[in-house]
Protein backbone atom coordinates (compact mmCIF):
# COMPACT_ATOMS: atom_id res chain seq x y z
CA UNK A 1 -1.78 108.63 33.89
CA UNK A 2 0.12 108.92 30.78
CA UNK A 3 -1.55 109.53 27.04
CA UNK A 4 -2.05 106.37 25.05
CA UNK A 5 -1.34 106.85 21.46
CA UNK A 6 -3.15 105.38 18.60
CA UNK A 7 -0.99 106.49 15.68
CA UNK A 8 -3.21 105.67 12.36
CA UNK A 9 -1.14 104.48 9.24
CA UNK A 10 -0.85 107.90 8.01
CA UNK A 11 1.31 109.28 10.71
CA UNK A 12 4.14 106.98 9.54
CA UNK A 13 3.87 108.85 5.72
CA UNK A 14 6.27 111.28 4.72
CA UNK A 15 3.12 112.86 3.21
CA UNK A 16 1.22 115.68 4.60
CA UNK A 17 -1.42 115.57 1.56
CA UNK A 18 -1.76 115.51 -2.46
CA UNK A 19 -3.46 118.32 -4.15
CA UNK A 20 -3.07 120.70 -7.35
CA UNK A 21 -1.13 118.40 -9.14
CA UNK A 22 1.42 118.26 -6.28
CA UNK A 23 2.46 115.60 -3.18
CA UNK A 24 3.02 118.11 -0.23
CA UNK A 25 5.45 116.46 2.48
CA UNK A 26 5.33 117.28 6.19
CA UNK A 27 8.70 118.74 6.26
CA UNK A 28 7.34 121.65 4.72
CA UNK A 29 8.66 120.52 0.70
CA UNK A 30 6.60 119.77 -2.09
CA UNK A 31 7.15 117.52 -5.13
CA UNK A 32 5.92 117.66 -8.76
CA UNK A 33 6.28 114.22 -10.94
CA UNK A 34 6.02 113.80 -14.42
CA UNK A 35 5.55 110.20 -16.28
CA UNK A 36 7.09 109.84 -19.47
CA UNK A 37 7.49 107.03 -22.05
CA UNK A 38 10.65 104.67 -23.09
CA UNK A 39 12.04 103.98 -26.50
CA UNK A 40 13.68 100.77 -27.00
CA UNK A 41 17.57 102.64 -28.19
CA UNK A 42 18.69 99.46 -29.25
CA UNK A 43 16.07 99.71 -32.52
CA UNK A 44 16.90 102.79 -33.52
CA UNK A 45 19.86 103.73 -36.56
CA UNK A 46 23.44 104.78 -35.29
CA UNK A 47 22.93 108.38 -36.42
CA UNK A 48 18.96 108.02 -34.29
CA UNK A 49 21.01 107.21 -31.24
CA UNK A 50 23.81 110.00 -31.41
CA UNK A 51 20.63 112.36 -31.54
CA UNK A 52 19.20 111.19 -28.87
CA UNK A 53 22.28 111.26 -26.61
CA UNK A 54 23.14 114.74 -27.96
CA UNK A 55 19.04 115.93 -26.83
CA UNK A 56 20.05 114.56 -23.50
CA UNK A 57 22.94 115.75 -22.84
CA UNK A 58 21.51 118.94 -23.47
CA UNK A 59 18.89 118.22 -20.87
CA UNK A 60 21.56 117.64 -18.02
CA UNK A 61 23.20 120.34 -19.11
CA UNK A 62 20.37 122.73 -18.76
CA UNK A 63 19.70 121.33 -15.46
CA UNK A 64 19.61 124.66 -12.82
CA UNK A 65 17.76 122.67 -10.29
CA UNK A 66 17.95 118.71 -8.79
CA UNK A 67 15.62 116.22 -10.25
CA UNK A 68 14.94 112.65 -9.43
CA UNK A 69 14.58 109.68 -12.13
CA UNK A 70 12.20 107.01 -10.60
CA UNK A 71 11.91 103.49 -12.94
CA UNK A 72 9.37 101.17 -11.19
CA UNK A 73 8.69 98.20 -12.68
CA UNK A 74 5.60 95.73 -11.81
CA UNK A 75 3.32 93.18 -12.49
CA UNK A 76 1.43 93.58 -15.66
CA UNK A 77 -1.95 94.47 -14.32
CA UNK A 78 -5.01 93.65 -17.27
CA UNK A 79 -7.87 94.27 -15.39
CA UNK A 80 -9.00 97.42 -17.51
CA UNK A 81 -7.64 95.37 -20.97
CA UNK A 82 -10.02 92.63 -20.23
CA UNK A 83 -12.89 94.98 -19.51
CA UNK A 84 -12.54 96.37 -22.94
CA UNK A 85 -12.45 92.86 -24.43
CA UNK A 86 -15.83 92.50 -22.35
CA UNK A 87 -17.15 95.65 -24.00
CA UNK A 88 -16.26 94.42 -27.68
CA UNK A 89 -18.01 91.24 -27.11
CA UNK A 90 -21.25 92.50 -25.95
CA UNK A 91 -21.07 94.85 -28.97
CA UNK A 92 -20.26 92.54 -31.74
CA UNK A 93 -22.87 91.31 -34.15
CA UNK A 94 -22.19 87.27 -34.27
CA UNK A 95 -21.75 84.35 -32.62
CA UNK A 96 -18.28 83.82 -34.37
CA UNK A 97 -16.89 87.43 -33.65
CA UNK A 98 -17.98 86.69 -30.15
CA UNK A 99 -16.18 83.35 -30.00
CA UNK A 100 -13.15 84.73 -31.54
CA UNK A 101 -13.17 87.47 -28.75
CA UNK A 102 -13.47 84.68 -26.26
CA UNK A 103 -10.80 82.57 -27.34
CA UNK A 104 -8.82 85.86 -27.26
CA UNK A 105 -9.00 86.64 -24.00
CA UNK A 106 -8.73 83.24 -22.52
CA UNK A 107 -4.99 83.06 -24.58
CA UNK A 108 -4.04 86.38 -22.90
CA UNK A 109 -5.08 85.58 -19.28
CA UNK A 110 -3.28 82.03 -19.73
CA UNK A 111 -0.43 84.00 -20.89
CA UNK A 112 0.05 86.18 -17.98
CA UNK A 113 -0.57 83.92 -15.73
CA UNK A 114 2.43 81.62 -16.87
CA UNK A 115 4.67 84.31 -17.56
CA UNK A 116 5.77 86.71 -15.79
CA UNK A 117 5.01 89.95 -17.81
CA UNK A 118 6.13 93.13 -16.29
CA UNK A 119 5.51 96.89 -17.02
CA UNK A 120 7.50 99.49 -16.50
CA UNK A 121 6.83 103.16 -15.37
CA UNK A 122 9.77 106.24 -15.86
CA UNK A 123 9.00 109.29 -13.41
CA UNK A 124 10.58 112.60 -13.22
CA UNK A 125 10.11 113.75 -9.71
CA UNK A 126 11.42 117.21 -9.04
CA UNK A 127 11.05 118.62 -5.64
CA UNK A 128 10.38 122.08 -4.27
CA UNK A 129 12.71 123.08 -1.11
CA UNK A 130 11.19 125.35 1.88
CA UNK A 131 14.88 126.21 2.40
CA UNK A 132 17.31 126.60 0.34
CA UNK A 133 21.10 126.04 0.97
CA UNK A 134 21.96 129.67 0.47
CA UNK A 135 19.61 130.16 3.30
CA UNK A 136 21.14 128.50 5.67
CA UNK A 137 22.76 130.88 7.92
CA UNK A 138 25.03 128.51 9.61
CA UNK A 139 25.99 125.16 9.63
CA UNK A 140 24.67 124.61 12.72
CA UNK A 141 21.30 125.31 11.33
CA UNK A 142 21.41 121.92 9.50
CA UNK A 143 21.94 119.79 13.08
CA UNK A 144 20.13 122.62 15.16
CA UNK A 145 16.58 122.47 16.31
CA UNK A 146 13.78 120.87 14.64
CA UNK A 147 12.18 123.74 12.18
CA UNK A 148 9.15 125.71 13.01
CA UNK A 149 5.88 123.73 11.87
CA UNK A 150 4.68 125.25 7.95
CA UNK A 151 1.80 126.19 6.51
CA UNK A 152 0.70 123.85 4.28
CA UNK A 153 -1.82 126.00 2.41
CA UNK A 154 1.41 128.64 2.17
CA UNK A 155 3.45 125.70 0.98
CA UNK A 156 1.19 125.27 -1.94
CA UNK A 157 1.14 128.17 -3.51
CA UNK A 158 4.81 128.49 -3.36
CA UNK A 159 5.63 125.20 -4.95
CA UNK A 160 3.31 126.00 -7.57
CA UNK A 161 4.73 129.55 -8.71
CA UNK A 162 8.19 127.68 -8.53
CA UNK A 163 7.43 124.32 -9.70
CA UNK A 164 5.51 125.33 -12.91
CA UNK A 165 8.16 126.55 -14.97
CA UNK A 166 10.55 123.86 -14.18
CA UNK A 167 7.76 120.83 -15.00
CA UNK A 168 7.30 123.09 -18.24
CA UNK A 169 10.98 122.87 -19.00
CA UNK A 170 11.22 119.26 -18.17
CA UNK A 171 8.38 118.20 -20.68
CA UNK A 172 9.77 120.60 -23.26
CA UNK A 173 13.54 118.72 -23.51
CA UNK A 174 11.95 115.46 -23.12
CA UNK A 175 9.58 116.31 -26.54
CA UNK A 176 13.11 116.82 -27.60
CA UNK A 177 14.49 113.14 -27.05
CA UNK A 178 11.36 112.04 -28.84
CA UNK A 179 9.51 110.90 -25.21
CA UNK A 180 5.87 111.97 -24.68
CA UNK A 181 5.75 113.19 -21.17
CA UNK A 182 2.96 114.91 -18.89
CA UNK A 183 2.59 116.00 -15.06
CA UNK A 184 0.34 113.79 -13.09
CA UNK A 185 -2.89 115.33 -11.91
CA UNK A 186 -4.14 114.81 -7.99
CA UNK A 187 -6.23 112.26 -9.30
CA UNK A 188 -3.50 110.10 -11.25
CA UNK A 189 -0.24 111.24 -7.98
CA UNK A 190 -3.24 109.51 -5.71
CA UNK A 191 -3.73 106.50 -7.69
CA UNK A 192 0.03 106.21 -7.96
CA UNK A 193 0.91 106.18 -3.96
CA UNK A 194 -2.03 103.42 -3.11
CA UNK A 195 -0.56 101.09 -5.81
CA UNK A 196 2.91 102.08 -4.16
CA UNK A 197 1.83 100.96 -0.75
CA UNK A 198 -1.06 98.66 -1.71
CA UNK A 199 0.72 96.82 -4.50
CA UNK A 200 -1.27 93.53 -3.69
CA UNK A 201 -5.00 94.80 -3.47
CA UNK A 202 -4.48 97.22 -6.33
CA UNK A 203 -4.44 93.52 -8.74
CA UNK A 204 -8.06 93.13 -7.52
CA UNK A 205 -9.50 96.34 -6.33
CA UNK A 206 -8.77 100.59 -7.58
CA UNK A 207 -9.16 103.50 -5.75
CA UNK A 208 -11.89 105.43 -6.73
CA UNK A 209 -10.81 108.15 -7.43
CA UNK A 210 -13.69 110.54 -8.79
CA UNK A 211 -13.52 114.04 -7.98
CA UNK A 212 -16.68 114.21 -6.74
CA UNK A 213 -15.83 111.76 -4.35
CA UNK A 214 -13.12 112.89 -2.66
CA UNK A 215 -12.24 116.41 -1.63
CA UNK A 216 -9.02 115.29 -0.42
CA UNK A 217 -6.67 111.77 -0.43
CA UNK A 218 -6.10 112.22 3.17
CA UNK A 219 -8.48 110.43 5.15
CA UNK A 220 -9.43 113.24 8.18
CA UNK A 221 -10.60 111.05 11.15
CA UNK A 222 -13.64 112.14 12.63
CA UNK A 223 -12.90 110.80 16.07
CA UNK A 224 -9.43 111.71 17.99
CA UNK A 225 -7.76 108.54 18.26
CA UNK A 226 -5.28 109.98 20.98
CA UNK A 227 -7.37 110.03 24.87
CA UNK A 228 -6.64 109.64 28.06
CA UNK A 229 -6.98 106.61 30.04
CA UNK A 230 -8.63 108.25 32.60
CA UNK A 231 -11.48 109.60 30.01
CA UNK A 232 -11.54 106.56 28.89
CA UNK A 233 -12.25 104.67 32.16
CA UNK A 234 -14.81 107.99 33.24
CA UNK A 235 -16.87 106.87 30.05
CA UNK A 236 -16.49 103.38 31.00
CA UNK A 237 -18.07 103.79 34.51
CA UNK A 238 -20.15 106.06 33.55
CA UNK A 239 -24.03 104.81 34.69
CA UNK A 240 -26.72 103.74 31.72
């Protein structure tokens, strides 16, 4: 009899797994992604705004490689604000600093709860390719056969000899513009894809994400979920 397939939610990623600072795909690329601040241009003086446009201009302009700018914006999430609002009450002295902090927090979580208050995140992804265009032998390569599986270990250390320099360069024209930027760690690109595709339990619940927790963000299941149907029914009928 045929195979019945269990796929798991994993096998409908793009991603093959996240580690050294980088989200490795199962196409055989790799991506780096850097978060970086906003400044509100409309504030700033005339002559503040024609340097800014100048410092980024100069940052498309020393573009030798394709980058991707990613703006989410969601639901203000207070959850670790209000925890440090817990912490400064059980640490204050009196009764009235205590009430104070009280009244505090019950006039932000009204607040958010009427209103809706968003915040916004600016990523820099820029992605490492197995193959490159100049590669490409033929045209027909692009519509040919599927490629040959990678090694993702191999893929790894490639992205990260090519990758490094270009995150570097990134972070070093964005100091220019006057925007703080930094490349997300394993820990920080795994908390970043659950809220992406747990956007609903991430208001109530966080992954833990301690390294001496996980080794890895991708769940390994110990049990094959793919068997036969005849294995299955042998087990079945098999006597107690």
């Amino acid at each position: 009899m045929a195979k019945q397939k269990i796929y798991s939610t994993q096998a409908h990623l793009d991603i093959e797994d996240i580690r050294d600072s980088l989200v490795v795909l199962k196409n055989g690329e790799a991506v780096s992604i850097i978060q970086t601040n906003a400044i509100n241009f409309d504030l700033l003086s005339e002559r503040e705004q024609d340097a800014i446009m100048f410092a980024y201009a100069a940052l498309l302009n020393s573009l030798t490689f394709p980058i991707q700018v990613l703006v989410r914006t969601k639901r203000m999430d207070i959850t670790n604000y209000m925890q440090t609002l817990a912490q400064a009450r059980s640490e204050a002295r009196n009764d009235i600093m205590k009430d104070q902090i009280d009244k505090y927090a019950y006039f932000i979580k009204n607040l958010v709860s009427k209103n809706q208050v968003l915040d916004k995140r600016f990523y820099i992804i820029i992605p490492y390719l197995a193959i490159s265009l100049t590669q490409l032998k033929s045209v027909g390569t692009l519509f040919g056969k599927n490629p040959p599986p990678t090694n993702k270990w191999a893929t790894i250390e490639k992205a990260k000899v090519n990758l490094s320099p270009k995150v570097e360069h990134i972070i070093k024209q964005l100091s220019r513009i006057g925007l703080k930027s930094k490349q997300l760690s394993t820990e920080e690109l795994v908390e970043l894809f659950y809220d992406l595709y747990n956007p609903e339990v991430t208001r109530e619940q966080k992954a833990a994400l301690a390294t001496q927790e996980y080794t890895t963000p991708i769940v390994e299941p110990a049990v094959s979920p793919i068997m036969e149907d005849s294995e299955q029914e042998s087990k079945n009928n098999k006597p107690k």
